[in-house]
PDB file of N, CA and C in Angstrom:
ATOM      1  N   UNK A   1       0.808  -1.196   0.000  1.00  0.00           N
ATOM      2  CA  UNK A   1       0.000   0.000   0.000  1.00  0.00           C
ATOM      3  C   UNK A   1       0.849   1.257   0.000  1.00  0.00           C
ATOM      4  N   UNK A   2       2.172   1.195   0.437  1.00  0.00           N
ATOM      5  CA  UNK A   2       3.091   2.457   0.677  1.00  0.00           C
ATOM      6  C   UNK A   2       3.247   2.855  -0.779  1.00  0.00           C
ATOM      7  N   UNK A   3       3.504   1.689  -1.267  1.00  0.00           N
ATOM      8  CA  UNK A   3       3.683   1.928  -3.073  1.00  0.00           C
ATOM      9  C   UNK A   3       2.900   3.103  -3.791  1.00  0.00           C
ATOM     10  N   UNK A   4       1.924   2.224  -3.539  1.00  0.00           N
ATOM     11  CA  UNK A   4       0.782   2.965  -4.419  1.00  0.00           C
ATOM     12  C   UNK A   4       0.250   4.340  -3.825  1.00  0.00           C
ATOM     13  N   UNK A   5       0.515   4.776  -2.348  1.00  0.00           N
ATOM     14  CA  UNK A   5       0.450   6.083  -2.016  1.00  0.00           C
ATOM     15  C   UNK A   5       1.935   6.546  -2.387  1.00  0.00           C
ATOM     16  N   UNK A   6       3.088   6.310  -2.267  1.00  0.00           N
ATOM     17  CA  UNK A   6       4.313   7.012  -2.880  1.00  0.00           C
ATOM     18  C   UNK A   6       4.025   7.428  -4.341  1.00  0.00           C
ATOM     19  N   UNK A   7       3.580   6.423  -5.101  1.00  0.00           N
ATOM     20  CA  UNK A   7       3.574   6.947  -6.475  1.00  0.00           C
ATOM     21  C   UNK A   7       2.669   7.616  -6.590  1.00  0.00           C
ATOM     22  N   UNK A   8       1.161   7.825  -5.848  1.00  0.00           N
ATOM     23  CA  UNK A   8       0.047   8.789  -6.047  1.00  0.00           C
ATOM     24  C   UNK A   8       0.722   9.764  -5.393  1.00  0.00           C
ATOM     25  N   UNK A   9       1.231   9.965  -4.436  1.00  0.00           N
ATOM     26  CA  UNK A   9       1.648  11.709  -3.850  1.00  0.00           C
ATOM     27  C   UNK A   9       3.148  12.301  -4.904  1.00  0.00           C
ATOM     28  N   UNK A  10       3.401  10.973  -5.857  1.00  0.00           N
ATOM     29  CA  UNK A  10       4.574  11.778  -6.611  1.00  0.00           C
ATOM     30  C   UNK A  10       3.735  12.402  -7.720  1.00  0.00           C
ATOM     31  N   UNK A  11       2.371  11.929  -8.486  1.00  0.00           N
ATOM     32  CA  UNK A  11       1.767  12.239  -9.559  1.00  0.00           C
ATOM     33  C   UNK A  11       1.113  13.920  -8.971  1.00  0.00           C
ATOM     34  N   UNK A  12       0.678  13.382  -7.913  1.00  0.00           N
ATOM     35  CA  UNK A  12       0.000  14.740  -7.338  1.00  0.00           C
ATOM     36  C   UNK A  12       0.999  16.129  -7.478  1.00  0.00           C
ATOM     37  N   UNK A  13       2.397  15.626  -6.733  1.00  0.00           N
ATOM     38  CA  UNK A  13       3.579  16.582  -6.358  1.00  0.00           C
ATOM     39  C   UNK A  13       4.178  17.238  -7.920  1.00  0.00           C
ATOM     40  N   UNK A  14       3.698  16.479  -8.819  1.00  0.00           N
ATOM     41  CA  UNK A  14       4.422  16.036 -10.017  1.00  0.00           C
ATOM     42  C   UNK A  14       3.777  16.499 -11.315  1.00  0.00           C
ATOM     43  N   UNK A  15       2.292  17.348 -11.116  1.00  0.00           N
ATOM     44  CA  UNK A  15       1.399  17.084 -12.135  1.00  0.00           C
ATOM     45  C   UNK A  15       1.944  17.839 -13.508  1.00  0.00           C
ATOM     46  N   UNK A  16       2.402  18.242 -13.735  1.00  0.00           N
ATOM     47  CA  UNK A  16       2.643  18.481 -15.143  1.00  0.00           C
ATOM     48  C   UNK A  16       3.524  17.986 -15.905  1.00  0.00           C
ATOM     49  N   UNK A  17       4.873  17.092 -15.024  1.00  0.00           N
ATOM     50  CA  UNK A  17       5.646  16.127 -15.822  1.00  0.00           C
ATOM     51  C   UNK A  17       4.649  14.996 -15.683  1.00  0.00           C
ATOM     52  N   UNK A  18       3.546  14.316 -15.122  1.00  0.00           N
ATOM     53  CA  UNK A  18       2.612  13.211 -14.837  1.00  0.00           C
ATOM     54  C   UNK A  18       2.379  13.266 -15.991  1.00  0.00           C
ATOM     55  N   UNK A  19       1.760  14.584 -16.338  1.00  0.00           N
ATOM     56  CA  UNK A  19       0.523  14.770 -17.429  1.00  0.00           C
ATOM     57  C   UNK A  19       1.248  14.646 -19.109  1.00  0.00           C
ATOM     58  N   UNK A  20       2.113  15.005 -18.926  1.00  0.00           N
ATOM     59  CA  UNK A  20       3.576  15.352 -20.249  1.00  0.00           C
ATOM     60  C   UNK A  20       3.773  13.379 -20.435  1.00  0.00           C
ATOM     61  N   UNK A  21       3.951  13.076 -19.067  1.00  0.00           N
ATOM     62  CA  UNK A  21       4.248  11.385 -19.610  1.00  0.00           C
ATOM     63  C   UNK A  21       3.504  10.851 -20.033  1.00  0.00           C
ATOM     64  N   UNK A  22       2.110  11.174 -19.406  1.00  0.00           N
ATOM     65  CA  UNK A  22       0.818  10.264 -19.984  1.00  0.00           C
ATOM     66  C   UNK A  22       0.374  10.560 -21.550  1.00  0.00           C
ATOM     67  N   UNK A  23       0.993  11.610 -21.465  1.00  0.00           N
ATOM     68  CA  UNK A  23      -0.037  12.257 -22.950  1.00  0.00           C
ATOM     69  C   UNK A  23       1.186  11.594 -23.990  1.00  0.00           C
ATOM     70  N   UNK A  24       2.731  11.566 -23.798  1.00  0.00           N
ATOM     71  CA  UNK A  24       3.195  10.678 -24.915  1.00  0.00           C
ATOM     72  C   UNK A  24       3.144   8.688 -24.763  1.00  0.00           C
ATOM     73  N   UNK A  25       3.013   8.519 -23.853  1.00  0.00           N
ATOM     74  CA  UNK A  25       2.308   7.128 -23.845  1.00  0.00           C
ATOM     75  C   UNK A  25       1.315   6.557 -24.857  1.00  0.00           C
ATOM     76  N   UNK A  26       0.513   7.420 -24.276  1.00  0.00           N
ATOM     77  CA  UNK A  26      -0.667   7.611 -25.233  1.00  0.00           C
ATOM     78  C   UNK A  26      -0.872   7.747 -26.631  1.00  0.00           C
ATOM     79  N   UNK A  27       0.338   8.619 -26.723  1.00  0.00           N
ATOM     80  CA  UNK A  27       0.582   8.954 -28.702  1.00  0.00           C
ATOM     81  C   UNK A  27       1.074   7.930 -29.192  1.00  0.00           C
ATOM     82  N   UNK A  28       1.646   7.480 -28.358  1.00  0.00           N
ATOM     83  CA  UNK A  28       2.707   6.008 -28.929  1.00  0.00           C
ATOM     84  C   UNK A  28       2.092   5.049 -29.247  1.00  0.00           C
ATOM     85  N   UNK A  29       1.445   4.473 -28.427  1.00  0.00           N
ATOM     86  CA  UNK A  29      -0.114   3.512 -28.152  1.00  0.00           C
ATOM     87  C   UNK A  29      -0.442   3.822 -29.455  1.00  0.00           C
ATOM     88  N   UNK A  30      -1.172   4.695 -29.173  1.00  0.00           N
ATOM     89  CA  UNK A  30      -1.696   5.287 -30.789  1.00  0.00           C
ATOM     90  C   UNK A  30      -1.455   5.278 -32.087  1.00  0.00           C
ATOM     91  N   UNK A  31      -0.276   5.716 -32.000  1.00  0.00           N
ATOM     92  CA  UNK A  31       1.005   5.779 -32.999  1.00  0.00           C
ATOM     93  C   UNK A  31       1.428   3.825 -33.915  1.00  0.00           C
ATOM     94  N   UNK A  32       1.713   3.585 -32.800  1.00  0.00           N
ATOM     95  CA  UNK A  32       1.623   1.630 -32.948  1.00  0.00           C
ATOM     96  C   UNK A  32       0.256   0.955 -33.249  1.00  0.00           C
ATOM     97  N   UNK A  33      -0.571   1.224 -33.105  1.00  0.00           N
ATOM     98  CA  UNK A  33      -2.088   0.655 -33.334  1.00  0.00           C
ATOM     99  C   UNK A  33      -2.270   0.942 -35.102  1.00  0.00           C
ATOM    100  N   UNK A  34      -2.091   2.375 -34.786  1.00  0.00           N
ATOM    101  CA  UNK A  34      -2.683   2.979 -35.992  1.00  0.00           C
ATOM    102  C   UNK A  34      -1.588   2.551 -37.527  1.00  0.00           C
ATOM    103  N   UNK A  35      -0.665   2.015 -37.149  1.00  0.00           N
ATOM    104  CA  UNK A  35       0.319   1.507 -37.908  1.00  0.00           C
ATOM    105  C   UNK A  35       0.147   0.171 -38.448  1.00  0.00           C
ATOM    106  N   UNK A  36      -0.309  -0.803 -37.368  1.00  0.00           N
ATOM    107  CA  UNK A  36      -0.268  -1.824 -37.030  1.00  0.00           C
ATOM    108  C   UNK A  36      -1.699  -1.929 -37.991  1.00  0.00           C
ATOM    109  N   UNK A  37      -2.553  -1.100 -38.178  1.00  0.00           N
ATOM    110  CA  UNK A  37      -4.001  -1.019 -38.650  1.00  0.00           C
ATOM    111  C   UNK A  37      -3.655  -0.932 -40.165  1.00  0.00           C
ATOM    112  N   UNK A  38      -2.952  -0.147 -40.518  1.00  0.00           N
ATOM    113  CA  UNK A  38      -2.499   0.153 -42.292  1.00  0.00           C
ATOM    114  C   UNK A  38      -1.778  -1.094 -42.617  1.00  0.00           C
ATOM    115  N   UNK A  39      -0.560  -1.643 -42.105  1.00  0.00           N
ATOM    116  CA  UNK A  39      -0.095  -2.789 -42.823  1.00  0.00           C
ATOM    117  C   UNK A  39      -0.635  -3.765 -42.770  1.00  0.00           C
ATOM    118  N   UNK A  40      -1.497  -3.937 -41.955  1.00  0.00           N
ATOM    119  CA  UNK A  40      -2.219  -5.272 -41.961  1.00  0.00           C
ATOM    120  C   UNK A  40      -3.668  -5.273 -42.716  1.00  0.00           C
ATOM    121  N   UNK A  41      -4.081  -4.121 -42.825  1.00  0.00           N
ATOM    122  CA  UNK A  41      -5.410  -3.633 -43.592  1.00  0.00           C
ATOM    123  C   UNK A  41      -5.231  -3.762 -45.241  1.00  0.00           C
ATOM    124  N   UNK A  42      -3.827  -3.858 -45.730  1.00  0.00           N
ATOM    125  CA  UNK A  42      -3.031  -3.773 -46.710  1.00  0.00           C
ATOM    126  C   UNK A  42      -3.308  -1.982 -47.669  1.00  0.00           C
ATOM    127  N   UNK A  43      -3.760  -1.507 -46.912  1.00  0.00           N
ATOM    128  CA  UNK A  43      -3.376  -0.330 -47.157  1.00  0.00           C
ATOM    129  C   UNK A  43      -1.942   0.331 -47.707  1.00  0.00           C
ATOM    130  N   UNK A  44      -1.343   0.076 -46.864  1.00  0.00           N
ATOM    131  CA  UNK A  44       0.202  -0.070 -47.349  1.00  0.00           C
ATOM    132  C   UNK A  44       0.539  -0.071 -48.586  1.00  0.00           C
ATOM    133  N   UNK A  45      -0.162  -0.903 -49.137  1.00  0.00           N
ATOM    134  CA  UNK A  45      -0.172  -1.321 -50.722  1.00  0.00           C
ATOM    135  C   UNK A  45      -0.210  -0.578 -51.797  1.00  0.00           C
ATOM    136  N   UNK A  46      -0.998   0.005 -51.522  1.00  0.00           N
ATOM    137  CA  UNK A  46      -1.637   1.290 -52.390  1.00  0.00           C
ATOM    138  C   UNK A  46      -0.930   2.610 -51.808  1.00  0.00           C
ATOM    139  N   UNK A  47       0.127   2.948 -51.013  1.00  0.00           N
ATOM    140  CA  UNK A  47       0.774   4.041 -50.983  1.00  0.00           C
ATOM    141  C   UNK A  47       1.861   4.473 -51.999  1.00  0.00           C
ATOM    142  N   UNK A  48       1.922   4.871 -52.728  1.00  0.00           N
ATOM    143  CA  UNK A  48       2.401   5.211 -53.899  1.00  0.00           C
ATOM    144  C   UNK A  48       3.580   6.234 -53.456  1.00  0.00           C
ATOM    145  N   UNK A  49       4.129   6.607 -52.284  1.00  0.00           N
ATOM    146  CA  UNK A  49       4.775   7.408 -52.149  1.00  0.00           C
ATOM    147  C   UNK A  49       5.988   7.119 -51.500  1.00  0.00           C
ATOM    148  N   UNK A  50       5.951   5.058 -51.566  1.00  0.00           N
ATOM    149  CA  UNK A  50       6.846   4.650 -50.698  1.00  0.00           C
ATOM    150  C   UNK A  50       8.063   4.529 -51.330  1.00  0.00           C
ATOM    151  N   UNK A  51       9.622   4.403 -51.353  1.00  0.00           N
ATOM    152  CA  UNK A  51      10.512   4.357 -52.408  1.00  0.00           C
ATOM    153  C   UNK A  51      10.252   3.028 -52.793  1.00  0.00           C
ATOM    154  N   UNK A  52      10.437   2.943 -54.368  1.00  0.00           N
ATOM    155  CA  UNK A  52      10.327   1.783 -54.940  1.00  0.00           C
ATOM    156  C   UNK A  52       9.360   2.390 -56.080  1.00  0.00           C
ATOM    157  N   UNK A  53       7.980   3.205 -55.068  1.00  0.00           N
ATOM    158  CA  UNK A  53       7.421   3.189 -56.698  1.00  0.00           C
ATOM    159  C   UNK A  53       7.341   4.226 -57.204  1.00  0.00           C
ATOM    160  N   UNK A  54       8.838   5.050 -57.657  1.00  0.00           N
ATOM    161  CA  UNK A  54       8.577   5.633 -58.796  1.00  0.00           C
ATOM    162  C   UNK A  54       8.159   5.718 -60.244  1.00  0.00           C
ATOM    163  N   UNK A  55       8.550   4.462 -60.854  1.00  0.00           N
ATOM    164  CA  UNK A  55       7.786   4.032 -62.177  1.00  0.00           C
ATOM    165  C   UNK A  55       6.365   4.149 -62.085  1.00  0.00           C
ATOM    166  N   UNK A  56       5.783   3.171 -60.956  1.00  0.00           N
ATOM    167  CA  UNK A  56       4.356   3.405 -60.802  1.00  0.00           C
ATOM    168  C   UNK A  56       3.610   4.679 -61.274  1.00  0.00           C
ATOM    169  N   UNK A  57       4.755   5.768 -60.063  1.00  0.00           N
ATOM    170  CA  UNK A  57       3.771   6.764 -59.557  1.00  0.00           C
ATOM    171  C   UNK A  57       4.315   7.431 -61.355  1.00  0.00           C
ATOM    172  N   UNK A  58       4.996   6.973 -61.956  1.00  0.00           N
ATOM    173  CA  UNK A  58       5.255   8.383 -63.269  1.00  0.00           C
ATOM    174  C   UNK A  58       3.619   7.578 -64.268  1.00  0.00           C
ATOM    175  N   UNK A  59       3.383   6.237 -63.614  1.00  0.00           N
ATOM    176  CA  UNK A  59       2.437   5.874 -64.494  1.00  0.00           C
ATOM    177  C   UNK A  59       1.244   6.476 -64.325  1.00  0.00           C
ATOM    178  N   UNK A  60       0.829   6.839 -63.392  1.00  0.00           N
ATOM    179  CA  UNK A  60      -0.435   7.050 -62.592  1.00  0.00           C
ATOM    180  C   UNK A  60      -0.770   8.722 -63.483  1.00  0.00           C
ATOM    181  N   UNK A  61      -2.042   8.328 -64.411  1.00  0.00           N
ATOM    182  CA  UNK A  61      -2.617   9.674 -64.854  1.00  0.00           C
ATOM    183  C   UNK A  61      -3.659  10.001 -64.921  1.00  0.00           C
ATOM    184  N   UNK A  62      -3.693  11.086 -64.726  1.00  0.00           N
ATOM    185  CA  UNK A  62      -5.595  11.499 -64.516  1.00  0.00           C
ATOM    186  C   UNK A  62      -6.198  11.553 -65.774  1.00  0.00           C
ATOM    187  N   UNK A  63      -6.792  10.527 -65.602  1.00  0.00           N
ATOM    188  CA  UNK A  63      -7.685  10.118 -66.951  1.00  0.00           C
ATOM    189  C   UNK A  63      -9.119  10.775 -67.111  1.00  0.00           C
ATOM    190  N   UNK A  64      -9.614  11.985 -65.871  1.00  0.00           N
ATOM    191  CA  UNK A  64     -10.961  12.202 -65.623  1.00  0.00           C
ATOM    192  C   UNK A  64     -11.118  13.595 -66.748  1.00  0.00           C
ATOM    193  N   UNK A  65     -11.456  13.291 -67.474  1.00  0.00           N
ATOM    194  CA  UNK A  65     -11.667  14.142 -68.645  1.00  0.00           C
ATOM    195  C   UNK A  65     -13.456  15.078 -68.435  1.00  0.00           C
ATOM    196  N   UNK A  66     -13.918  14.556 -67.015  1.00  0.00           N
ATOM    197  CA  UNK A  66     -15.112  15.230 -66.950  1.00  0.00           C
ATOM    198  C   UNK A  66     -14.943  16.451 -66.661  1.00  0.00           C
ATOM    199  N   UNK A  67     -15.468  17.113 -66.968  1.00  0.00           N
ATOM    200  CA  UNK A  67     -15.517  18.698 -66.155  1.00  0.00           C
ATOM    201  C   UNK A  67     -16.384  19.040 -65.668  1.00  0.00           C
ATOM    202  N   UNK A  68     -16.047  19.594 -64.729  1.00  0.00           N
ATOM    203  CA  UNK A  68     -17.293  20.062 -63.335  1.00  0.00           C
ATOM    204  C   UNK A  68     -18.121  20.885 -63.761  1.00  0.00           C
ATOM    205  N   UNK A  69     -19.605  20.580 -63.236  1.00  0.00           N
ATOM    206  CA  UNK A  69     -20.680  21.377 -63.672  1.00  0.00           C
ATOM    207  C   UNK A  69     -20.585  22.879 -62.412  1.00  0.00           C
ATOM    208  N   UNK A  70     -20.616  23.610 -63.455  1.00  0.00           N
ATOM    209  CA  UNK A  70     -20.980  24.709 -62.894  1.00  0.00           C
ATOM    210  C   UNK A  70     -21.474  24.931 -62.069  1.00  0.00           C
ATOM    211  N   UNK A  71     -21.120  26.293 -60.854  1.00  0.00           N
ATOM    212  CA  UNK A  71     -22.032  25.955 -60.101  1.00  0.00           C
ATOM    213  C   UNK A  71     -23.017  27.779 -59.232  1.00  0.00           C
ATOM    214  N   UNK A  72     -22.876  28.319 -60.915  1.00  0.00           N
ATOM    215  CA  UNK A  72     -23.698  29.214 -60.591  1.00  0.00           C
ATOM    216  C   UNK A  72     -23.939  29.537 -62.485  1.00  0.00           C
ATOM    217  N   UNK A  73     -24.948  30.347 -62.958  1.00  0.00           N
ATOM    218  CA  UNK A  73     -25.130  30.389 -64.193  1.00  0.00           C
ATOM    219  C   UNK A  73     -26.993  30.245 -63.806  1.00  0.00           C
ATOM    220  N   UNK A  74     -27.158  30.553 -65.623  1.00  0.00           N
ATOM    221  CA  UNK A  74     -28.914  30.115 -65.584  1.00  0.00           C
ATOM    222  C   UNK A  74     -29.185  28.968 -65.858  1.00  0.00           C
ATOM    223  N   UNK A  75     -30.237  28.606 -65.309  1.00  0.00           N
ATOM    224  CA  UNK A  75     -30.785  27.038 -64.989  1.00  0.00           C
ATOM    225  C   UNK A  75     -31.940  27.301 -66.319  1.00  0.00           C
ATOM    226  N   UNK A  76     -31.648  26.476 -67.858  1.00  0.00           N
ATOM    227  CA  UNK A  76     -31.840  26.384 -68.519  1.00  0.00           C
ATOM    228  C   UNK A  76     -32.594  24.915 -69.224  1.00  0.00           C
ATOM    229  N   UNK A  77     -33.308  24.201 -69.625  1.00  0.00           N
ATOM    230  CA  UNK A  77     -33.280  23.146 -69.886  1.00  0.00           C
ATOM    231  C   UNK A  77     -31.969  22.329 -70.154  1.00  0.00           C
ATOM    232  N   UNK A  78     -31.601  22.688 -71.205  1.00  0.00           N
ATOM    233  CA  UNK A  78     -29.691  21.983 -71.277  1.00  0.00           C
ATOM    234  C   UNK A  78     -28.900  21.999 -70.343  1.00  0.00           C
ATOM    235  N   UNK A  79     -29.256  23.046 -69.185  1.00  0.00           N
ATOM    236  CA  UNK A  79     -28.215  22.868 -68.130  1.00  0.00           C
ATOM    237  C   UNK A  79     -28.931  21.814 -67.199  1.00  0.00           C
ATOM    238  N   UNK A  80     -30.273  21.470 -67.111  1.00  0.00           N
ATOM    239  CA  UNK A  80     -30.750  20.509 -66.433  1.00  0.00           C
ATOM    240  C   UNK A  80     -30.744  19.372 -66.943  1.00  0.00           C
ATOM    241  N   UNK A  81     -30.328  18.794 -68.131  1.00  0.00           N
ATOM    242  CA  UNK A  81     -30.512  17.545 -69.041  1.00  0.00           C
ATOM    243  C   UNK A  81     -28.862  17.456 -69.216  1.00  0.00           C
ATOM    244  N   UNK A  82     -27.972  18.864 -69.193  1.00  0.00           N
ATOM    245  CA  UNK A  82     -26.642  18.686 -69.118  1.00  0.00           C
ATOM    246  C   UNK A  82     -26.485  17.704 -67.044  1.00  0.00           C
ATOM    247  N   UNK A  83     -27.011  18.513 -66.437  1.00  0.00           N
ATOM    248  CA  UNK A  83     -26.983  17.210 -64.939  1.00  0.00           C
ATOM    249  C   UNK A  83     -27.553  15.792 -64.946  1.00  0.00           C
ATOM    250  N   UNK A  84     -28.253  15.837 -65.739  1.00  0.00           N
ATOM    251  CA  UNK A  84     -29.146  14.666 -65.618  1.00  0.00           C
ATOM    252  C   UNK A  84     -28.153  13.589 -66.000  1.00  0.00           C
ATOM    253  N   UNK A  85     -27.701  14.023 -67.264  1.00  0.00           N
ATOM    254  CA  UNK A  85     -26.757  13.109 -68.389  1.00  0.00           C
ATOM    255  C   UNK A  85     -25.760  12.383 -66.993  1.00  0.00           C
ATOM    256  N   UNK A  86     -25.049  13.544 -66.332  1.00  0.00           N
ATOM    257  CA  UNK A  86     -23.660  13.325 -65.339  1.00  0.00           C
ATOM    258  C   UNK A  86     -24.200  12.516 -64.616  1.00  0.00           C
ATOM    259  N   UNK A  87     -25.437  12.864 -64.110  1.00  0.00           N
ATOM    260  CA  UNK A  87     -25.874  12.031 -62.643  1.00  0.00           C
ATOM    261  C   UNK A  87     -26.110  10.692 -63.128  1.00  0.00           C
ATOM    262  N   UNK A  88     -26.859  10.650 -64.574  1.00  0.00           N
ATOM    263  CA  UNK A  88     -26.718   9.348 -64.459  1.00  0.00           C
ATOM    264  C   UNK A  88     -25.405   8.346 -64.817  1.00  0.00           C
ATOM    265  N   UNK A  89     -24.475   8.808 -65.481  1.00  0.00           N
ATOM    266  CA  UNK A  89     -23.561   8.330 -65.766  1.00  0.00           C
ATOM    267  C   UNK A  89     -22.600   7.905 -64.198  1.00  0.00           C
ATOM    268  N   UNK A  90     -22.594   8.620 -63.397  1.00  0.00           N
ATOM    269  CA  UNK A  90     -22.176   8.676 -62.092  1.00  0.00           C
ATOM    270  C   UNK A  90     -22.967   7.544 -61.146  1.00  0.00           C
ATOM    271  N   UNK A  91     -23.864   7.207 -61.295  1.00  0.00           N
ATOM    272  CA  UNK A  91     -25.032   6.017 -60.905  1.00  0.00           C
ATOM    273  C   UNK A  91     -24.619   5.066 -61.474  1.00  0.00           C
ATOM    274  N   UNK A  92     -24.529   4.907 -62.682  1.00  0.00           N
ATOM    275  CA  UNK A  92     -24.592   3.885 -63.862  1.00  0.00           C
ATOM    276  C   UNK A  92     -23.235   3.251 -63.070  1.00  0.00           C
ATOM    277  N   UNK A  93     -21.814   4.187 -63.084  1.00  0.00           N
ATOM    278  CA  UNK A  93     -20.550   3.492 -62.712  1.00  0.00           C
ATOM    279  C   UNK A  93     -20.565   3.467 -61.412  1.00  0.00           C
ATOM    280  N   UNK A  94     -21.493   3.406 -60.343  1.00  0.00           N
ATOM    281  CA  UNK A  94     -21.281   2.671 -58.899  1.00  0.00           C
ATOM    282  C   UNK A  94     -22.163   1.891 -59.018  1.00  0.00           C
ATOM    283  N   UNK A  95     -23.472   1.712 -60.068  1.00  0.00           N
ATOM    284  CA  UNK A  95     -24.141   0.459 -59.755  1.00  0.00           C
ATOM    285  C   UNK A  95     -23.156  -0.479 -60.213  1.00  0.00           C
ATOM    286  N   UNK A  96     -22.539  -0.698 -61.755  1.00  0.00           N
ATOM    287  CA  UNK A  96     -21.707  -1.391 -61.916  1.00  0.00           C
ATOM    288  C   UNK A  96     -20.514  -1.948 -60.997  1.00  0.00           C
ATOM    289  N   UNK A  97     -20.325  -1.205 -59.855  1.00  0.00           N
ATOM    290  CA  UNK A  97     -19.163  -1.569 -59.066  1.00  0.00           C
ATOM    291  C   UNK A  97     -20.283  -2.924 -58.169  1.00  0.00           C
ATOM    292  N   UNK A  98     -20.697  -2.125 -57.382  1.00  0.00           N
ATOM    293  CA  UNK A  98     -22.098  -3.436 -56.819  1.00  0.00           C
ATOM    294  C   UNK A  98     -21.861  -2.810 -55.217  1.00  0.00           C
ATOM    295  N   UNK A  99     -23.169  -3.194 -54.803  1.00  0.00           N
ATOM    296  CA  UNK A  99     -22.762  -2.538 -53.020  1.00  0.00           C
ATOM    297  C   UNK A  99     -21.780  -3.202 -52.076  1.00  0.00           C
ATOM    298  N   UNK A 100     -21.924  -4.500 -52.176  1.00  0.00           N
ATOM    299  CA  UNK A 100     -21.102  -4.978 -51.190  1.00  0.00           C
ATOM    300  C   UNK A 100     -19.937  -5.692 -51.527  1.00  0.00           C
ATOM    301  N   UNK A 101     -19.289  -5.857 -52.802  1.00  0.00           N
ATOM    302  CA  UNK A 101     -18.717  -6.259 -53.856  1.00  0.00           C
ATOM    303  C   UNK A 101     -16.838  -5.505 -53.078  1.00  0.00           C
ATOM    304  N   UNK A 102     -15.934  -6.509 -53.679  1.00  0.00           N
ATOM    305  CA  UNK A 102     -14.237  -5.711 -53.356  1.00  0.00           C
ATOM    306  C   UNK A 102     -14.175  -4.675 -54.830  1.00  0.00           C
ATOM    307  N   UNK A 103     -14.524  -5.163 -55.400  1.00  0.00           N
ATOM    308  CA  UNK A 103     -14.073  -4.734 -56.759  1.00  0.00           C
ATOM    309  C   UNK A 103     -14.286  -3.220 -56.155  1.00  0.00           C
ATOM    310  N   UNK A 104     -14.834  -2.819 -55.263  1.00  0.00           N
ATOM    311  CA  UNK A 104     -14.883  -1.038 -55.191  1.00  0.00           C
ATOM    312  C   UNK A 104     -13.437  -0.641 -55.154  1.00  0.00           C
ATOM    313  N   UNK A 105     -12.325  -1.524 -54.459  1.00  0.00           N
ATOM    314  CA  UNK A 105     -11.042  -1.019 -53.694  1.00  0.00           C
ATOM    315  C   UNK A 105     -10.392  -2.045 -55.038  1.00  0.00           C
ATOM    316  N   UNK A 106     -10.993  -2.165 -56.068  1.00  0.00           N
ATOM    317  CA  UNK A 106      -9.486  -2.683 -56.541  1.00  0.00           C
ATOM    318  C   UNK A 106      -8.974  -1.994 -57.428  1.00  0.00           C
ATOM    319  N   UNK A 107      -8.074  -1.931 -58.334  1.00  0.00           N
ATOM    320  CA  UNK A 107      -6.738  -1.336 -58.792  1.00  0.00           C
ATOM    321  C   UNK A 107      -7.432  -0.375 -59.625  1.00  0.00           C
ATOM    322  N   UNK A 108      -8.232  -1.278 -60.270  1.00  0.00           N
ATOM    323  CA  UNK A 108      -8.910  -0.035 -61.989  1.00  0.00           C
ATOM    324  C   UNK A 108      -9.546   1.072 -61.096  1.00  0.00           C
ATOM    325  N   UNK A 109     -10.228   0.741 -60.063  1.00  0.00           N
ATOM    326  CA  UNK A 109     -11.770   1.389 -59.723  1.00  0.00           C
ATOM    327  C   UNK A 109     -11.077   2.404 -58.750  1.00  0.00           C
ATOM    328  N   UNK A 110      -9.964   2.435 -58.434  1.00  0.00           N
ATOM    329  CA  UNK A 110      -9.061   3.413 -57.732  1.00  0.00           C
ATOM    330  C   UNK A 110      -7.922   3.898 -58.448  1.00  0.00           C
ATOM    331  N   UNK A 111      -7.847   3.829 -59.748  1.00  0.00           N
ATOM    332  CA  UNK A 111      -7.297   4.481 -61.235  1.00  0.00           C
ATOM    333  C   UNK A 111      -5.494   3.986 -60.863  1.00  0.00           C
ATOM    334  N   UNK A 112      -5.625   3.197 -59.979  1.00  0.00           N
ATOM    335  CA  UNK A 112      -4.171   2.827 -59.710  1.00  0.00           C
ATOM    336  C   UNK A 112      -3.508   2.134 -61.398  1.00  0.00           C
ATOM    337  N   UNK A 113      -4.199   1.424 -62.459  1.00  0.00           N
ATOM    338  CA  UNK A 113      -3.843   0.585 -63.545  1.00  0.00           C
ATOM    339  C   UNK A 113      -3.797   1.350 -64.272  1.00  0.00           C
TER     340      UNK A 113
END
């Protein structure tokens, strides 16, 4: 019992180096989990910024040739049949992916190929 009151009257005597230790404990904890969560999640995988993949990353191009709808102007029939067209095309390629399906996270469908 002396223990555990010595070390409580040092935290008390002590509180702002207490508080300084606990709070990097804590980051570390954190720090290791949250690490431990990406390589094993295979996240990892898909980081493109790790050395090794420079070829990759010179491959990787933005292929999105859409252009963003406006987002002030007059609301015209063509500008409403111009949304319609996007929205559905934008529907069309996540029904094709499927709801509960991997293919959402794989290579094409995240423009990694």
């Amino acid at each position: 019992m002396s223990a555990i009151k010595n070390i409580r009257d040092f935290i008390v005597g002590h509180q702002l180096v207490s508080f300084v230790t606990l709070a990097l404990i804590v980051a570390i904890i954190m720090t290791v989990i949250s690490l431990r969560i990406y390589v094993t999640s295979g996240a990892i995988k898909l980081d493109l910024s790790r050395p090794g993949y420079e070829k990759v990353r010179q491959e990787v191009t933005n292929d999105n040739t859409t252009q963003p709808f406006p987002s002030s102007g007059t609301l015209t029939p063509a500008a409403i049949k111009d949304f319609r067209d996007r929205l559905n095309k934008q529907q069309n390629d996540l029904k094709a992916i499927g709801n509960f399906s991997d293919d959402g996270l794989s290579d094409s469908n995240l423009g990694l190929e």
